[in-house]
Protein backbone atom coordinates (compact mmCIF):
# COMPACT_ATOMS: atom_id res chain seq x y z
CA UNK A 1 122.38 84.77 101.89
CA UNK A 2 120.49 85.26 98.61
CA UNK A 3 117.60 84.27 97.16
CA UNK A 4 119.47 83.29 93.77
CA UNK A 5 117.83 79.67 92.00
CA UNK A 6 115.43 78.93 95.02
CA UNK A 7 111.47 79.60 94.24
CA UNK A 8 109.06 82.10 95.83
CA UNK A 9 105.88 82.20 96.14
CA UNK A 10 103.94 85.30 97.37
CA UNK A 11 99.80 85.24 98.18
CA UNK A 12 98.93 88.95 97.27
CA UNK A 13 101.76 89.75 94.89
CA UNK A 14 99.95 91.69 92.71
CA UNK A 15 100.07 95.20 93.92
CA UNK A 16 101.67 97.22 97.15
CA UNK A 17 103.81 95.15 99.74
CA UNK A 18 104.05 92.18 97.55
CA UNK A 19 104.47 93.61 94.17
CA UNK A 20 107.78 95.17 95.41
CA UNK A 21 108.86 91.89 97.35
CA UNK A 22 108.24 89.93 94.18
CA UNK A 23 110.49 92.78 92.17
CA UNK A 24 113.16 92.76 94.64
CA UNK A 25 113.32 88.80 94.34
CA UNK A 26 113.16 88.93 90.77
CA UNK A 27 116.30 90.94 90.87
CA UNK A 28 118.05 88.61 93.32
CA UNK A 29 117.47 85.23 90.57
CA UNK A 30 114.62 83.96 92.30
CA UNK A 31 112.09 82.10 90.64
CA UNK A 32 109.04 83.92 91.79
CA UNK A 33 105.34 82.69 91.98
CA UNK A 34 102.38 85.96 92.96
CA UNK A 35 99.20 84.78 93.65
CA UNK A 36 95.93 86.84 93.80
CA UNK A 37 92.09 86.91 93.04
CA UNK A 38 92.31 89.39 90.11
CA UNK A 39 93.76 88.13 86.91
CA UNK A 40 93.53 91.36 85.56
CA UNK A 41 95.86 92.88 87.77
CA UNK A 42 98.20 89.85 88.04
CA UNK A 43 99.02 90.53 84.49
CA UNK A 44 99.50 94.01 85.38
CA UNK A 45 102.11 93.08 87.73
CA UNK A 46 103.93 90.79 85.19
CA UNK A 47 104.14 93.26 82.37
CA UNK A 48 105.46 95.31 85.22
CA UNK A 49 108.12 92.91 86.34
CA UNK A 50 108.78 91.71 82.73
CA UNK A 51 110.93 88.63 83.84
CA UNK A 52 111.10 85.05 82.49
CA UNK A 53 111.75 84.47 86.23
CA UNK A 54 107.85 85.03 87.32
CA UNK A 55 104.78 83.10 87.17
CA UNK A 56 101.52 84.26 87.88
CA UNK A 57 98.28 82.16 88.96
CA UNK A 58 94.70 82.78 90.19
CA UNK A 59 94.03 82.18 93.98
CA UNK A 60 91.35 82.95 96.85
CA UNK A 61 93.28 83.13 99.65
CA UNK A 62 89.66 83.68 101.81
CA UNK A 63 88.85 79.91 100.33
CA UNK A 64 90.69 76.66 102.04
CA UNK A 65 90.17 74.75 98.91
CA UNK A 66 91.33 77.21 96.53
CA UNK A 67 94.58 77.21 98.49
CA UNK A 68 94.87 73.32 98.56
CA UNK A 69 94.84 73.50 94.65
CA UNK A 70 97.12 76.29 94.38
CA UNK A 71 99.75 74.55 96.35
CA UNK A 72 99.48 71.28 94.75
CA UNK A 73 99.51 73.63 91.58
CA UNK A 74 103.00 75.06 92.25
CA UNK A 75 104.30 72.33 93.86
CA UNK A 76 107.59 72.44 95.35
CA UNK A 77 109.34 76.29 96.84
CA UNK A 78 111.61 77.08 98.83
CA UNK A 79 109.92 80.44 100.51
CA UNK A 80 106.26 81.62 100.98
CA UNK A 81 105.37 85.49 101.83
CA UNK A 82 101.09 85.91 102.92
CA UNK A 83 100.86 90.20 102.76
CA UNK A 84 97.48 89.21 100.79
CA UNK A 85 94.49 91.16 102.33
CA UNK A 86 91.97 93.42 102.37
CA UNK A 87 89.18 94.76 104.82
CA UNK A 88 87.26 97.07 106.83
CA UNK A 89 88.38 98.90 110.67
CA UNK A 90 85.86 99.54 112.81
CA UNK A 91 85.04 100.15 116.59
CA UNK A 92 83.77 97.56 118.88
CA UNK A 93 80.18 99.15 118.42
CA UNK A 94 80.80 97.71 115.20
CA UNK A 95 78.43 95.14 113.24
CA UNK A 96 79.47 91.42 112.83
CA UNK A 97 80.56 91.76 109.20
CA UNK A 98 83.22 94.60 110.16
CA UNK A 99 84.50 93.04 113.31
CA UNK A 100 84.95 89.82 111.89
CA UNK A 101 86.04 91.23 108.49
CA UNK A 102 90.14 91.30 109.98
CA UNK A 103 90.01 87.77 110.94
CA UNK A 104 88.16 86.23 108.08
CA UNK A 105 90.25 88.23 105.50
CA UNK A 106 93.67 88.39 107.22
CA UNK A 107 94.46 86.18 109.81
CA UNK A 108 92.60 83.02 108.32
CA UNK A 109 93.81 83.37 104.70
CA UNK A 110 97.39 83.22 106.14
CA UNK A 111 96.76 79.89 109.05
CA UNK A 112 95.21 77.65 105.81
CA UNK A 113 98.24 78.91 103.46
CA UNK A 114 100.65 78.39 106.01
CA UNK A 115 98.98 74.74 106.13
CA UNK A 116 98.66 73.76 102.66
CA UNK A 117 102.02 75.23 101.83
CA UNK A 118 103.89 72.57 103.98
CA UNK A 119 103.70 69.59 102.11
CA UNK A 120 105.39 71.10 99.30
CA UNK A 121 108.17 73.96 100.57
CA UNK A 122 111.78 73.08 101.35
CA UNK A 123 113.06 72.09 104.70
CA UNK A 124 115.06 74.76 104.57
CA UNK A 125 112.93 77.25 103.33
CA UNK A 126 110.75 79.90 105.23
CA UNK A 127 107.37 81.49 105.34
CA UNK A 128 106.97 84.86 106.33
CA UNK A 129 103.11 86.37 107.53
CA UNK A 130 102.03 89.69 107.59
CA UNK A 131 100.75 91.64 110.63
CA UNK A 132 100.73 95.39 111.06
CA UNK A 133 102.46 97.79 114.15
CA UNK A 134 98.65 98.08 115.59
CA UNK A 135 98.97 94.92 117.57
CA UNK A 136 101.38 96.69 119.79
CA UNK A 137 99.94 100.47 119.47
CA UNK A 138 96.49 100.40 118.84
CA UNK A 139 95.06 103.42 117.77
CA UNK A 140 90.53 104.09 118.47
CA UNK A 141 88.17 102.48 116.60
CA UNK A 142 90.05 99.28 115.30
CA UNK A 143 89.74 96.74 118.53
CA UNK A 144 89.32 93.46 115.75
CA UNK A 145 91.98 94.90 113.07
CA UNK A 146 94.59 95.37 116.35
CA UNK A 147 93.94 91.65 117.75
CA UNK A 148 94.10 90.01 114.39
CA UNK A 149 97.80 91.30 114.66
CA UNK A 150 98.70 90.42 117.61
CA UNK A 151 96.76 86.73 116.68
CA UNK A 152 98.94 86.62 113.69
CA UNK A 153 102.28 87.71 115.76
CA UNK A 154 101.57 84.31 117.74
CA UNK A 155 100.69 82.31 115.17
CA UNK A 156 104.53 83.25 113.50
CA UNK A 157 105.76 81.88 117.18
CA UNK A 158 104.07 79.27 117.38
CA UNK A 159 104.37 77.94 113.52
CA UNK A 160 108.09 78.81 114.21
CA UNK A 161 108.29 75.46 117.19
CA UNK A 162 105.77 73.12 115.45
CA UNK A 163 107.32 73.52 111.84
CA UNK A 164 110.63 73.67 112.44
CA UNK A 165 113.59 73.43 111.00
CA UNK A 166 111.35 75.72 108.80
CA UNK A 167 111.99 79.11 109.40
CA UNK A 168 108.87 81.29 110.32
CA UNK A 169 108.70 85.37 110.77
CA UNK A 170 106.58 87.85 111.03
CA UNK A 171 106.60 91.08 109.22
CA UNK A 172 104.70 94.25 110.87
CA UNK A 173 104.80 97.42 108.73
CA UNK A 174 103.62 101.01 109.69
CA UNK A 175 101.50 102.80 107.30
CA UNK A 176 103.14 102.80 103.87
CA UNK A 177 102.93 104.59 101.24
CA UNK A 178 100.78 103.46 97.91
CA UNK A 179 99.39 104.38 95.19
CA UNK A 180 96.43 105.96 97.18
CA UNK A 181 95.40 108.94 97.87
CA UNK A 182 95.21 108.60 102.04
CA UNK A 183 97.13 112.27 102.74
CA UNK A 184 95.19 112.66 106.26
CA UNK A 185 96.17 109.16 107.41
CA UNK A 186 99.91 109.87 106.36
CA UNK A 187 99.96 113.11 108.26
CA UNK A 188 98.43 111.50 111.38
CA UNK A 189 100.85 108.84 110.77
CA UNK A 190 103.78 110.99 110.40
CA UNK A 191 103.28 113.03 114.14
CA UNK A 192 103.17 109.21 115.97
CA UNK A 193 106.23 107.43 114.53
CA UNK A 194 109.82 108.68 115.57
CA UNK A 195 110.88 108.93 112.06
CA UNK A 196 108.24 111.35 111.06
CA UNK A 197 107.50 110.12 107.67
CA UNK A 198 105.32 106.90 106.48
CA UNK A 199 107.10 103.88 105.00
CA UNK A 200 108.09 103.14 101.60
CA UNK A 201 106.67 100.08 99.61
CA UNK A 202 110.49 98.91 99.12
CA UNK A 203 111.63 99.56 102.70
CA UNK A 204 109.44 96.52 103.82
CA UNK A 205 109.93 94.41 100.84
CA UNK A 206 113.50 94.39 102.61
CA UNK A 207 112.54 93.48 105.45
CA UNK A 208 111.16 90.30 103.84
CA UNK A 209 113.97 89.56 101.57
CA UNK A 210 115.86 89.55 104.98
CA UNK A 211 113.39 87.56 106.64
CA UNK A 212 114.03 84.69 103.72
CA UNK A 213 117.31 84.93 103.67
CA UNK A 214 118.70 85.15 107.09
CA UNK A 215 119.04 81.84 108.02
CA UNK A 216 119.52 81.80 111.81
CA UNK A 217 116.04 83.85 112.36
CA UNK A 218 112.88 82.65 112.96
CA UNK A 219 110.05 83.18 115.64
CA UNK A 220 110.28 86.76 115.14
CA UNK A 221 108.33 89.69 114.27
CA UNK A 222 110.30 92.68 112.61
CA UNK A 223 108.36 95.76 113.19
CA UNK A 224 109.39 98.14 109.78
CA UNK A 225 107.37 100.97 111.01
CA UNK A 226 109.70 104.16 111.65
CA UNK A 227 109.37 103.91 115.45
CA UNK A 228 105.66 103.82 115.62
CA UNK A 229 105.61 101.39 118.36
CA UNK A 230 108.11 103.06 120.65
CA UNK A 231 106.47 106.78 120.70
C-alpha cells in the first residue's frame, strides 16, 4: 500500500495542505501533478520539492472549462486530491457574495473536478475531497462555510456508490497550522479540541496518503482534527 509508479494529481498543491501531500508523495515514488491559479507560486512549490517526479500546470478550479482542459491536459492518473480553496466566513446576516463565497469556491470547484477527472483516472485509483470539522461542530458566524462541509461530506458518499470501484473519501481537518500569523484562532482552537494543540500541515497530508492508499476504504470522511468534534 504505496503510492510508488502510480500518478497524482492534486488541485491546490501549491501551498499548505497540498504542498505537504504532494511532498509526502514525492517521497513515496509517485509521479505527482499540483495544480493552482498562481504560476508564481507553483514554481515556488517545485523549487521546493526539487523532484524530477513533479509537474506543475496552471488551473482555475472556480472555472468548469478550465478543469475540462486540465484533465484532458494530464490525461491518465491514478489518484486525485481537491484541498484547493479559498474564501470568506460570515454570519447568516451576511451579504450574497460571503454566503455564497463557500459554495462557489469550495464545494463547486471540487463536484466539476471530481467530474472531469473520471474519464481519465484509473479504475483503481481514488479521489479524495476536502471538507473541514465545522460540518459537524459549527462554531457562530459561519452557517454557509459549515453546510458547504457537510454538502461536501455527502457528495464523498455519494461519489463513493455512483463511481465505484473508484475509491472516494473525504478528508476533514481542524485548524492547522500555516505559515500565517492566526495566534487568536489557534488559541481558541486549542481550548475546543481534546488534544489541545492545532494540527500540523503533515499530520493531514497523512491522512490523505492513507486515504489513496488503503484500498478497502471508501465512502468515508476521516476527521484529522485532534478531537474537535467530540468536545
Amino acid at each position: 500500500m504505496n503510492l510508488t509508479n502510480q500518478r497524482v494529481v492534486i488541485i491546490g498543491g501549491s501551498t499548505g495542505i497540498g504542498l505537504g501531500t504532494a511532498k509526502e508523495a514525492v517521497k513515496q515514488g509517485a509521479n505527482v501533478v499540483i495544480a493552482g491559479r498562481s504560476l508564481e507560486k507553483l514554481k515556488q512549490a517545485q523549487s521546493e520539492i526539487n523532484s524530477d517526479l513533479l509537474q506543475i500546470l496552471q488551473v482555475d478550479n472556480k472555472d468548469e472549462d478550465s478543469l475540462k482542459s486540465f484533465f484532458h491536459q494530464v490525461g491518465q492518473f491514478d489518484h486525485l486530491f481537491t484541498p484547493g480553496a479559498a474564501y470568506v466566513l460570515g454570519p447568516i446576516t451576511s451579504d450574497k457574495e460571503v454566503a455564497e463565497s463557500c459554495f462557489q469556491n469550495k464545494f463547486w470547484p471540487q463536484y466539476y473536478a471530481a467530474k472531469h477527472a473520471l474519464p481519465y483516472i484509473a479504475k483503481e485509483g481514488s479521489i479524495v475531497l476536502m471538507s473541514g470539522a465545522a460540518s459537524q461542530r459549527p462554531i457562530p458566524g459561519v452557517a454557509s462555510y459549515a453546510a458547504c462541509n457537510g454538502a461536501i461530506e455527502s457528495l464523498g458518499k455519494a461519489l463513493a456508490i455512483e463511481l465505484a470501484p473508484i475509491r472516494v473519501n473525504v478528508v476533514s481537518p481542524g485548524t492547522i497550522k500555516t505559515e500565517k500569523d492566526r495566534k487568536e484562532a489557534y488559541e481558541a482552537y486549542e481550548g475546543m479540541a481534546l488534544l489541545r494543540r492545532v494540527g500540523d500541515v503533515n499530520e493531514i497530508a497523512h491522512s490523505v496518503i492513507y486515504l489513496m492508499t488503503n484500498t478497502y476504504t471508501t465512502g468515508t470522511t476521516l476527521f484529522t482534527d485532534g478531537g474537535y468534534v467530540l468536545q
